[in-house]
Protein backbone atom coordinates (compact mmCIF):
# COMPACT_ATOMS: atom_id res chain seq x y z
CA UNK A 1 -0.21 -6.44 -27.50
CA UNK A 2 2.59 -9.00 -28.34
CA UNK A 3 2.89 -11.69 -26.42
CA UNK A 4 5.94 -13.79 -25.97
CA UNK A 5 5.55 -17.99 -26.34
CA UNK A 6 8.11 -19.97 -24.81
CA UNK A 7 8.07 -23.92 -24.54
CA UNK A 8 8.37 -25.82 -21.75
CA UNK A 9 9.13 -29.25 -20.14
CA UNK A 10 7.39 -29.67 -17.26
CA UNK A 11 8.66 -32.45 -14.35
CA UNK A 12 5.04 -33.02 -13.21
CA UNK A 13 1.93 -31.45 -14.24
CA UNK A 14 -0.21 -32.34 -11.02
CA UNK A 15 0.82 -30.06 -7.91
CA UNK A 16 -0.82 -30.79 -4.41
CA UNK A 17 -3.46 -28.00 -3.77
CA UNK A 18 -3.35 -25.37 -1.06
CA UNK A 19 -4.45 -22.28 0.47
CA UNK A 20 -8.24 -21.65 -0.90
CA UNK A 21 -8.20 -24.60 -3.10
CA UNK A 22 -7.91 -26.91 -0.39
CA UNK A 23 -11.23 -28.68 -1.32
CA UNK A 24 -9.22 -30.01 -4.48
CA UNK A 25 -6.25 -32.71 -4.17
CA UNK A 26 -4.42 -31.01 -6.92
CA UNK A 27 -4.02 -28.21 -9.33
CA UNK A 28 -3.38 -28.65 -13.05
CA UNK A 29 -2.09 -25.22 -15.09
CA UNK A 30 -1.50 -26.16 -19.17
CA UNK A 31 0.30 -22.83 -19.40
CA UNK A 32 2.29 -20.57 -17.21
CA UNK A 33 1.10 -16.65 -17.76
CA UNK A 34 -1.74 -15.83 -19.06
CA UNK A 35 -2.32 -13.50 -21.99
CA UNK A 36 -5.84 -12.28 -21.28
CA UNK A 37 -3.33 -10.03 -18.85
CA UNK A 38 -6.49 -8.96 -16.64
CA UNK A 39 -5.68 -5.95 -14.59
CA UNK A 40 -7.17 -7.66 -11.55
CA UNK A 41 -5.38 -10.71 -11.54
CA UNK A 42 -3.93 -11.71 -8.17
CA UNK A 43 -1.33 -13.95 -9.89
CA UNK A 44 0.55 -11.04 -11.55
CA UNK A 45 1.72 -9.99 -7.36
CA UNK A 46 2.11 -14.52 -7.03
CA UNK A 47 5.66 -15.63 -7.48
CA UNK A 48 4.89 -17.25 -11.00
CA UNK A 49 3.90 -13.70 -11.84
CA UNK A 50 6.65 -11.40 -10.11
CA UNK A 51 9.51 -13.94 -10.99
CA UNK A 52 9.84 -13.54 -14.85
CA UNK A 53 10.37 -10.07 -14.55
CA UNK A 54 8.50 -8.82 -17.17
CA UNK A 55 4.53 -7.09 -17.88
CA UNK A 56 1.81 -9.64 -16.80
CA UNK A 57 0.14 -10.66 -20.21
CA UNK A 58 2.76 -10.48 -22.59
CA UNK A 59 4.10 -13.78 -22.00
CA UNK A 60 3.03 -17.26 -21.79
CA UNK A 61 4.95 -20.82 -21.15
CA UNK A 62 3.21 -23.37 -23.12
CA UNK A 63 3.90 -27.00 -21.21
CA UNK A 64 5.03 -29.50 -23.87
CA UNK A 65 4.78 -33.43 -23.55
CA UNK A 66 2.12 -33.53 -21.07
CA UNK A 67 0.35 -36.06 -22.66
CA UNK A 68 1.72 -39.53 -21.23
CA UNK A 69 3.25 -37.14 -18.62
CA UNK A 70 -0.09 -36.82 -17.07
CA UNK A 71 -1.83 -40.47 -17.68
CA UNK A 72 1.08 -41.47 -16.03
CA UNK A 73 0.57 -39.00 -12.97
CA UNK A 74 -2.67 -39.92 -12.86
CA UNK A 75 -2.25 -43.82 -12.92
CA UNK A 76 0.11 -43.67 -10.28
CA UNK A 77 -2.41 -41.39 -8.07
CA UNK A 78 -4.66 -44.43 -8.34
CA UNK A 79 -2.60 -47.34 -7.82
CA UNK A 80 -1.96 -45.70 -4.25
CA UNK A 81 -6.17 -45.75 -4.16
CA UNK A 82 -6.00 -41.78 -3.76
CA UNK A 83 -8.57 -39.37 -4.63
CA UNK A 84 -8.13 -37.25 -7.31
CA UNK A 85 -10.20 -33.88 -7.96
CA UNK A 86 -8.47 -31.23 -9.92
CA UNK A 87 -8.69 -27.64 -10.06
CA UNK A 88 -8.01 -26.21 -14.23
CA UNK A 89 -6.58 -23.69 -13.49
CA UNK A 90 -5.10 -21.89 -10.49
CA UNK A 91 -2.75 -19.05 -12.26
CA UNK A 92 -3.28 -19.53 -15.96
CA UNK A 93 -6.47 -19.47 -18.31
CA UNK A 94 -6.43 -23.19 -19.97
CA UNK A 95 -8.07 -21.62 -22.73
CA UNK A 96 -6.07 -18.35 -23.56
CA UNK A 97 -5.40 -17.40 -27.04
CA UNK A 98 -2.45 -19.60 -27.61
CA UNK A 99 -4.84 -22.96 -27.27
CA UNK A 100 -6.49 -22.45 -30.68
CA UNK A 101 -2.96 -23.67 -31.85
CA UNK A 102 -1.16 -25.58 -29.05
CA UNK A 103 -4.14 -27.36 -27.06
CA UNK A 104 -2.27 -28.31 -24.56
CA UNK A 105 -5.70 -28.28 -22.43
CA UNK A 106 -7.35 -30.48 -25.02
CA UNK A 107 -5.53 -32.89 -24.81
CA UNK A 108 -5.11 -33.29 -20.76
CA UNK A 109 -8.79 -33.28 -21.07
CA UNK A 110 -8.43 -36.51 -23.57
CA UNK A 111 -6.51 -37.92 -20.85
CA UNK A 112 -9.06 -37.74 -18.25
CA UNK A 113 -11.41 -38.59 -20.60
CA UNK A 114 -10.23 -41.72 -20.47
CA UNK A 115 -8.76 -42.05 -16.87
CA UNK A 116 -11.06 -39.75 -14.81
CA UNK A 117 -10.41 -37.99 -11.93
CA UNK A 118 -13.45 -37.82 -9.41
CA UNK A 119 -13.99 -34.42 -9.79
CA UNK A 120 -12.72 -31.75 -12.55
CA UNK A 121 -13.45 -27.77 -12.21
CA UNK A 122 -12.17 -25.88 -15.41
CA UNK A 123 -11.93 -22.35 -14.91
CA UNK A 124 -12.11 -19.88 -17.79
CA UNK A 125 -12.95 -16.67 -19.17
CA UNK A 126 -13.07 -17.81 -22.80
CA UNK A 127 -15.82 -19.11 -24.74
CA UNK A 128 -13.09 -21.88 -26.71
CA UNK A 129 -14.51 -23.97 -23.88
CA UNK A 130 -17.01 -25.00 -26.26
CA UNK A 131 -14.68 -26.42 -28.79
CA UNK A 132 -13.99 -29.35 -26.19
CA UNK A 133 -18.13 -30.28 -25.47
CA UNK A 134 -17.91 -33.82 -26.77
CA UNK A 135 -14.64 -34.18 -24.30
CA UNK A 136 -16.63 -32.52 -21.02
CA UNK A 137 -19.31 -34.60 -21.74
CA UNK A 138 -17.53 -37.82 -21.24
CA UNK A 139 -16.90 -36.72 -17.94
CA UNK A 140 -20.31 -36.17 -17.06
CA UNK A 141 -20.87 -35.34 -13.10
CA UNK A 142 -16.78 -35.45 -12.73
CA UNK A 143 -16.30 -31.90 -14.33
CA UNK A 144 -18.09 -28.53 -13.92
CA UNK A 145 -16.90 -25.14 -15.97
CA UNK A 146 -17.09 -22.08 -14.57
CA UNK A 147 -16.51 -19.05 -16.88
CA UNK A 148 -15.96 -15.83 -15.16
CA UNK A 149 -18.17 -13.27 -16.26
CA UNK A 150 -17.15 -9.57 -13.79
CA UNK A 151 -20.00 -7.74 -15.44
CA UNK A 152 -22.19 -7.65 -18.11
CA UNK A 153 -21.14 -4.37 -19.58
CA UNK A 154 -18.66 -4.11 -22.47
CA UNK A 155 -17.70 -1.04 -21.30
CA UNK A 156 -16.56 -1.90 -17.81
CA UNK A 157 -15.05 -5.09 -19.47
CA UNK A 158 -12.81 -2.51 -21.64
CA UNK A 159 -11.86 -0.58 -18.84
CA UNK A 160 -10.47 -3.66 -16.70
CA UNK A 161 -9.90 -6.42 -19.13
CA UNK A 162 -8.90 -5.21 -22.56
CA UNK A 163 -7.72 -8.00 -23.71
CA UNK A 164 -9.98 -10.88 -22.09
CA UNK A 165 -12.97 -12.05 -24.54
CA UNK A 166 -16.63 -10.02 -24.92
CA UNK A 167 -19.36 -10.63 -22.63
CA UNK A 168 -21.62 -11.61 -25.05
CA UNK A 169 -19.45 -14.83 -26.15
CA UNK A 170 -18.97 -15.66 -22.63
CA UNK A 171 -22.47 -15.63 -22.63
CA UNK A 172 -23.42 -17.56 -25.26
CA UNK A 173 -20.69 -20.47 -24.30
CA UNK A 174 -22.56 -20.88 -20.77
CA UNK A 175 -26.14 -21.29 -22.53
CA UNK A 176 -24.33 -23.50 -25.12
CA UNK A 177 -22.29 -25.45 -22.60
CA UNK A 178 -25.63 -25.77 -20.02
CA UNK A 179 -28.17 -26.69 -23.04
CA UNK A 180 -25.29 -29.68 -23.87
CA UNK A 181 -26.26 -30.70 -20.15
CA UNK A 182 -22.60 -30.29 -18.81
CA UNK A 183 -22.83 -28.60 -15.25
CA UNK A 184 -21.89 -24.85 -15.48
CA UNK A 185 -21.29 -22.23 -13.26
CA UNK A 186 -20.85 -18.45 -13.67
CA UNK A 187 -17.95 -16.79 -11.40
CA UNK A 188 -18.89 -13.16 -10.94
CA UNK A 189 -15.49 -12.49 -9.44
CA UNK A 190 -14.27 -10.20 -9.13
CA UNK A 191 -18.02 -8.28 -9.39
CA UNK A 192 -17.13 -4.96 -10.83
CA UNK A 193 -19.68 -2.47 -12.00
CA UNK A 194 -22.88 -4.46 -13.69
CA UNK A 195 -26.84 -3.54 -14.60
CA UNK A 196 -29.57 -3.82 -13.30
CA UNK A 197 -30.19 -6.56 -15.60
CA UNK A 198 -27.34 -8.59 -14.91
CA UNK A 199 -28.99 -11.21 -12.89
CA UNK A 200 -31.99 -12.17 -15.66
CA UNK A 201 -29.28 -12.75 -18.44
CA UNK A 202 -27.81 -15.20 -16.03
CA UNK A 203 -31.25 -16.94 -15.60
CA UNK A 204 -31.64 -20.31 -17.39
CA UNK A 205 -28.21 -20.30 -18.57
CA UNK A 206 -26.22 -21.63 -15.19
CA UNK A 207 -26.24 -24.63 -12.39
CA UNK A 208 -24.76 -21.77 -9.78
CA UNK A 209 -23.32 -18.62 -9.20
CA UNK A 210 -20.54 -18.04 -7.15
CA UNK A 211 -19.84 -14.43 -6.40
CA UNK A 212 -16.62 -12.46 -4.96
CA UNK A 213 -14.78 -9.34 -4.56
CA UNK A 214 -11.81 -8.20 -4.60
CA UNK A 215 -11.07 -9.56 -1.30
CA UNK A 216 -10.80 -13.41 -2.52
CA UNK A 217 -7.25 -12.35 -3.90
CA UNK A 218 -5.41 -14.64 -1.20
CA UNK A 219 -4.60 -11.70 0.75
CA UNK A 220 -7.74 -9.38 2.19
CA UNK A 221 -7.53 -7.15 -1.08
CA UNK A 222 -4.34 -6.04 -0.27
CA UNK A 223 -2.47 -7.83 -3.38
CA UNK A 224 -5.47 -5.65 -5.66
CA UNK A 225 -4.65 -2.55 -4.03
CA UNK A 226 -1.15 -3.08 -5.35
CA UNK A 227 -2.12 -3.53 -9.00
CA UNK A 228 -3.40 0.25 -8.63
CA UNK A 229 -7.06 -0.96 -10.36
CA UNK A 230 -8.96 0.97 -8.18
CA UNK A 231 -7.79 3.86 -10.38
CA UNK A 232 -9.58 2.38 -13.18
CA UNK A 233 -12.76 3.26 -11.21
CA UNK A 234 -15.06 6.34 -12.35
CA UNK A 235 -16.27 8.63 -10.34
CA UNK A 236 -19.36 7.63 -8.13
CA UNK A 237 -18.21 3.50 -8.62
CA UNK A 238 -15.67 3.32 -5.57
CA UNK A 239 -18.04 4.05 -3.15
CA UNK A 240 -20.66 0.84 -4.17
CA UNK A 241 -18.31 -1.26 -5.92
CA UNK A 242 -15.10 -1.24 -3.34
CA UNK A 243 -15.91 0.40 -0.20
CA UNK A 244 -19.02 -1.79 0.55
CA UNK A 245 -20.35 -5.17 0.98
CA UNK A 246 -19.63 -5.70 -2.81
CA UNK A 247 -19.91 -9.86 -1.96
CA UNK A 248 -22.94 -9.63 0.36
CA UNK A 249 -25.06 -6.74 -2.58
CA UNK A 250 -24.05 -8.88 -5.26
CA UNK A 251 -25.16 -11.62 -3.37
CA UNK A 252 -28.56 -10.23 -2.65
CA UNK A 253 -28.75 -8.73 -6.32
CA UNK A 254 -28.77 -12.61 -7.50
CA UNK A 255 -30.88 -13.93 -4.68
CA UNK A 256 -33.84 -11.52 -6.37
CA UNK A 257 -33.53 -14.65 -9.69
CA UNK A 258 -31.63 -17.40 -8.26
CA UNK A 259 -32.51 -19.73 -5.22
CA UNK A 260 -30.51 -18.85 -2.80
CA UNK A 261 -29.08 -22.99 -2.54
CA UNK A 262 -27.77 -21.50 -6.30
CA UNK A 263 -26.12 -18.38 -4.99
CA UNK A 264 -22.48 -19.36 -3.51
CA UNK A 265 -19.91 -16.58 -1.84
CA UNK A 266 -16.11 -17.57 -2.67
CA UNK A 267 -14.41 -19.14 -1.70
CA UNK A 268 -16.72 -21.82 -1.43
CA UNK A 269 -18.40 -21.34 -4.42
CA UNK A 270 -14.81 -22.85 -5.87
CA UNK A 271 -14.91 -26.10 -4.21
CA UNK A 272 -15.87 -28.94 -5.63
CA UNK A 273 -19.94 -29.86 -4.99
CA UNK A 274 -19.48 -32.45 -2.53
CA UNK A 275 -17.25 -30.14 -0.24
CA UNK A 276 -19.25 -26.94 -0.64
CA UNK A 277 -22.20 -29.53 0.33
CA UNK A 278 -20.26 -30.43 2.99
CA UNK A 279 -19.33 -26.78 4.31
CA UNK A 280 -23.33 -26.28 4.90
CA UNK A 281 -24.09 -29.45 6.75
């Protein structure tokens, strides 16, 4: 598919968070759209998605300047003593295709490298996270990544996300990433159809797994239902996969390898440490 790449000039970068992010100060997206185009996505029924008027996917806004733009942002932030922990990214993939070329999320990272915020979560589905180690490192206990692996089958991968990266990259960046020492996360979210093994090729690979349906959307699962996905569904899957507890099975599935102090339901299992810590106290 051919995706369209636009440039441009952002006012700010930072944006207060809200809604489900609310354990984070602020949001940071170094693209608008996203061409991983998942069929899932809740941000193709958002505003960003619904107001460019064309196929979610097969366009993305690549945020020039952002450089000083955001040591700026971020100097001011702590002139006024305010805490910063940031949230990478709430409606984009910061490491989409178009990064190999642009990185844009590079370099915001080599800004915090060198002013930090107190806490950074970066969000992915795309093993490029890798390419920025020495970076994420720097950061230490500021930053965990979470890559967002739905299932472990390639097949169920196709079906949903044609265009997202393999499972077995995905993979292989959270062993690389957690061997490097840098906290990691897997977000099985939304779960869709796995096997039985699932759980063991998560083992030794991840600090935590935070697990959702499709009801972590922002609206009940009503925003899915829209995107007609449950279509993509074969015959015999609804019943398990949509019309149960997915959250609380997938839950117990991972509870049978993980502690269960390793096993986090969403939204919570999105917040930064100290607040999820928080949340259970």
């Amino acid at each position: 598919m051919r995706v369209e790449v636009t440039e441009k000039t952002p006012q700010k970068l930072l944006t207060k968070a809200s809604g489900f992010l609310k354990g984070y100060t602020h949001t940071l997206n170094p693209y608008i759209g996203c061409a991983f185009g998942c069929s899932y996505c809740y941000v193709r029924q958002s505003p960003v998605g619904l107001f460019r008027k064309q196929e979610w996917g097969t366009w993305v806004d690549v945020k020039k300047d952002v450089k000083e733009k955001l040591a700026k942002e971020m100097r001011l932030l702590r002139k006024k003593e305010q805490a910063i922990s940031i949230f990478m990214s709430s409606s984009t993939d910061p490491y989409q295709p178009v990064e190999h070329k642009e990185e844009v999320t590079r370099t915001l990272l080599e800004v915090m490298a060198e002013e930090p915020p107190d806490f950074l979560f970066v969000q992915t589905r795309s093993p490029l996270v890798t390419r920025d180690i020495d970076l994420l490192k720097k950061l230490g206990d500021r930053v965990m990544v979470s890559i967002t692996i739905e299932t472990d089958l390639e097949e169920v991968r196709k079906r949903f996300s044609p265009s997202a990266p393999p499972i077995p990259a995905r993979l292989k960046a959270l062993k690389i990433l957690h061997k490097e020492g840098i906290p990691t996360q897997v977000a099985i979210a939304p779960a869709l159809p796995f096997s039985e093994g699932f759980a063991l090729k998560l083992k030794g690979i991840v600090d935590r797994v935070c697990v959702d349906d499709f009801t972590g959307d922002g609206s009940g699962g009503k925003r899915t239902a829209r995107l007609g996905v449950y279509e993509k569904y074969e015959m015999g899957e609804k019943t398990k996969w949509v019309e149960g507890n997915v959250q609380q099975e997938v839950f117990e599935v991972m509870r049978t390898v993980f502690p269960e102090e390793q096993v986090i339901r969403s939204p919570e299992g999105f917040f930064p440490p100290k607040v999820q810590w928080n949340t259970k106290a």
